[in-house]
C-alpha atoms as a PDB file:
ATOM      1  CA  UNK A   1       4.535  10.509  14.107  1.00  0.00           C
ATOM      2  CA  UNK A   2       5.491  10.088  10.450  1.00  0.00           C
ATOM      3  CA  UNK A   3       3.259   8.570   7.623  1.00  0.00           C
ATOM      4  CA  UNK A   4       5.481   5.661   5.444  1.00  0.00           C
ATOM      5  CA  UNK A   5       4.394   2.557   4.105  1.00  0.00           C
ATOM      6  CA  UNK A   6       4.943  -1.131   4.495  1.00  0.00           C
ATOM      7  CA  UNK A   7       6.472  -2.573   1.021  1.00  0.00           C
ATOM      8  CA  UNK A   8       5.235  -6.280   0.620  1.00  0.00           C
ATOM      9  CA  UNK A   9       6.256  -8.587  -2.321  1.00  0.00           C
ATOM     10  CA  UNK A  10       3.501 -10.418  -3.214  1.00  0.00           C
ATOM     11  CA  UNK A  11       1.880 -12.317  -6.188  1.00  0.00           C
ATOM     12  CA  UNK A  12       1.286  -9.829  -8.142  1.00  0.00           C
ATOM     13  CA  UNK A  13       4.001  -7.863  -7.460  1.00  0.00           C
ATOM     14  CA  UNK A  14       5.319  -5.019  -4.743  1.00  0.00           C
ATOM     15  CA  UNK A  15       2.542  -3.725  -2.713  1.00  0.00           C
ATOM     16  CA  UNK A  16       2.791  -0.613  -0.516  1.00  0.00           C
ATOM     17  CA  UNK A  17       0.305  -0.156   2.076  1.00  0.00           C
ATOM     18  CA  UNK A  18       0.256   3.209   4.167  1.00  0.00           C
ATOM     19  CA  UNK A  19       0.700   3.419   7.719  1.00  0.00           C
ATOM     20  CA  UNK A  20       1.764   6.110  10.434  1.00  0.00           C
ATOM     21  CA  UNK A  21       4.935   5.124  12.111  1.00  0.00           C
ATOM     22  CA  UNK A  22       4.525   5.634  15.955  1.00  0.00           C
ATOM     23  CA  UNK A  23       7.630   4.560  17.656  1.00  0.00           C
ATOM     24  CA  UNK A  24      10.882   2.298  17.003  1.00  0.00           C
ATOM     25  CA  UNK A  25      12.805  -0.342  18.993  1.00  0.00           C
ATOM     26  CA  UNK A  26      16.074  -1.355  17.639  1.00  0.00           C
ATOM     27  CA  UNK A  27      15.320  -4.081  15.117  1.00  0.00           C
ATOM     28  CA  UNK A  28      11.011  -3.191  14.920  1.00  0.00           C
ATOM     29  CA  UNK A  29       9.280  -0.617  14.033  1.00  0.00           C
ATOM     30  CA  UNK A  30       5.508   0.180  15.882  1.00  0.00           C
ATOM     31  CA  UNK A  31       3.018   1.357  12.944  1.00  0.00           C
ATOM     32  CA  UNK A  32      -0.642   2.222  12.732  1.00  0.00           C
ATOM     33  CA  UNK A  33      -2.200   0.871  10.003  1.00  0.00           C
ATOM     34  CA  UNK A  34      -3.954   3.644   7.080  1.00  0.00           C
ATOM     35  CA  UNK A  35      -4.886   1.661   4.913  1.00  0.00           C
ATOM     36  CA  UNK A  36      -8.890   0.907   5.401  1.00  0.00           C
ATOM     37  CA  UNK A  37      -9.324  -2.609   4.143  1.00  0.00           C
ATOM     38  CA  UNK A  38      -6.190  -3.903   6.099  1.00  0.00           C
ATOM     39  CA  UNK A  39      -3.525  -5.831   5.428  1.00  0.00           C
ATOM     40  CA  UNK A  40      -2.212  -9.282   4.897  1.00  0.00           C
ATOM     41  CA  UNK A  41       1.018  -9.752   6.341  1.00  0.00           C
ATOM     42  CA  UNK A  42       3.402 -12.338   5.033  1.00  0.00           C
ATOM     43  CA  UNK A  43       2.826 -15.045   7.966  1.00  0.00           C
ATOM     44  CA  UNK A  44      -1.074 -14.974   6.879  1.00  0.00           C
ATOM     45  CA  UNK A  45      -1.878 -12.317  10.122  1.00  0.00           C
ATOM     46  CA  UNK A  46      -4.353 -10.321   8.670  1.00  0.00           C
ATOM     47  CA  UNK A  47      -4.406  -6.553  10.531  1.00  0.00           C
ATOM     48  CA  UNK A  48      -7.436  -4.522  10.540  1.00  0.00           C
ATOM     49  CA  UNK A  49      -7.490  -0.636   9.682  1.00  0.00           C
ATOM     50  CA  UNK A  50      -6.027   1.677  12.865  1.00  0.00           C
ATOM     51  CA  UNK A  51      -4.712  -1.796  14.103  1.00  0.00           C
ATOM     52  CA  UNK A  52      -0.774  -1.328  16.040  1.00  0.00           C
ATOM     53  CA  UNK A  53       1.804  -3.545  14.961  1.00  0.00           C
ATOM     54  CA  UNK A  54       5.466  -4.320  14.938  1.00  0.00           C
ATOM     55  CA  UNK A  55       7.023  -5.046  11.877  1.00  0.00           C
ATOM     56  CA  UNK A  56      10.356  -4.978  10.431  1.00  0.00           C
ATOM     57  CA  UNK A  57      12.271  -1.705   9.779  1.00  0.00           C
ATOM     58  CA  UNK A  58      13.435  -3.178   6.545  1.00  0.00           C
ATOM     59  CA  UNK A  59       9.531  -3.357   5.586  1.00  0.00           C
ATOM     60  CA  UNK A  60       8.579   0.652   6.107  1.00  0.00           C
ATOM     61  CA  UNK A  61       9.992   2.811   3.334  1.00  0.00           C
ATOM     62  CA  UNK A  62       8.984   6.455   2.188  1.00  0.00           C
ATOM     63  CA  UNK A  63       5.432   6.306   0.049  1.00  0.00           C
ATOM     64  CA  UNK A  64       6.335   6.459  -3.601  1.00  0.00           C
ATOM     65  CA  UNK A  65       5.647   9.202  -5.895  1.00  0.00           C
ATOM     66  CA  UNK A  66       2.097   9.055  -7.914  1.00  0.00           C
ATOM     67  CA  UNK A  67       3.973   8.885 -10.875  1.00  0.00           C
ATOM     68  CA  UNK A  68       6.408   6.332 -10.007  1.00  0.00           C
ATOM     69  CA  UNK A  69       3.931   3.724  -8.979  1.00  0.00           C
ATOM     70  CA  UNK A  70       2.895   2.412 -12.178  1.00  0.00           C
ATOM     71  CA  UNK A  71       5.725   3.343 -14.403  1.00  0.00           C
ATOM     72  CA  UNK A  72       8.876   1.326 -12.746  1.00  0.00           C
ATOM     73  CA  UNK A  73       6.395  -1.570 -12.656  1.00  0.00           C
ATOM     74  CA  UNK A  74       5.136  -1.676  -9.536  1.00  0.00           C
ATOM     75  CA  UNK A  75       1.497  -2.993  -8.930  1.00  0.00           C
ATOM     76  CA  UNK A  76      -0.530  -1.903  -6.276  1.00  0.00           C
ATOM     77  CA  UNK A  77      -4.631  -1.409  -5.806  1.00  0.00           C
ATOM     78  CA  UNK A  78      -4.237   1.632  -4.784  1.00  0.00           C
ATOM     79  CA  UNK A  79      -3.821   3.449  -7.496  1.00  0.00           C
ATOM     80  CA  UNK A  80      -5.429   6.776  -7.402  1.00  0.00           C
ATOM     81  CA  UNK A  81      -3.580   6.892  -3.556  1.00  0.00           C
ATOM     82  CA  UNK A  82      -3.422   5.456  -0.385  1.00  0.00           C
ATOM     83  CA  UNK A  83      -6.894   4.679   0.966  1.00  0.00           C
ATOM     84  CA  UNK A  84      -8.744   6.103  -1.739  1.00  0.00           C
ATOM     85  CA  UNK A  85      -9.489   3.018  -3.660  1.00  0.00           C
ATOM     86  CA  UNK A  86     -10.103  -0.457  -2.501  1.00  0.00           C
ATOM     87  CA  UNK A  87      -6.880  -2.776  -3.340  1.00  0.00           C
ATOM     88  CA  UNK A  88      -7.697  -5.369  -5.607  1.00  0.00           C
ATOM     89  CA  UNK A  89      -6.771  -8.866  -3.529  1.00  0.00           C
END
């Protein structure tokens, strides 16, 4: 089991939430969700903390350095790390 993220364009920009990849299928990916206050998926499903999914493998990507979060423009609430603040919806 690998921790990646989940890369959403939204509103205020790209969003990466963190979540432990626990198995694949060939188009899907199964993940775990990290992050504590949940997330908002793109078809309005909202999925709880420690919640199992299946969401796109074009969706997970590798968590992004600390110091390229803010710097190539990307927004996200959680700035000091994943789970450490609360995201700012």
């Amino acid at each position: 089991m690998e921790e990646k993220c989940i890369m959403l364009d939204t509103w205020a920009g790209r969003r990466y939430y963190a979540v432990e990849v626990i198995g694949e299928t060939p188009k899907k990916a199964r993940v775990r969700v990290l992050t504590p206050g949940g997330i908002m998926l793109p078809n309005r499903r909202y999925i709880q903390h420690d919640e199992i999914v299946l969401v796109p493998k074009k969706a997970i990507c590798d968590m992004p350095a600390e110091s390229h979060k803010v710097e190539q423009g990307y927004y996200d609430g959680h700035i000091y790390g994943f789970g450490v603040a609360v995201d700012a919806r």
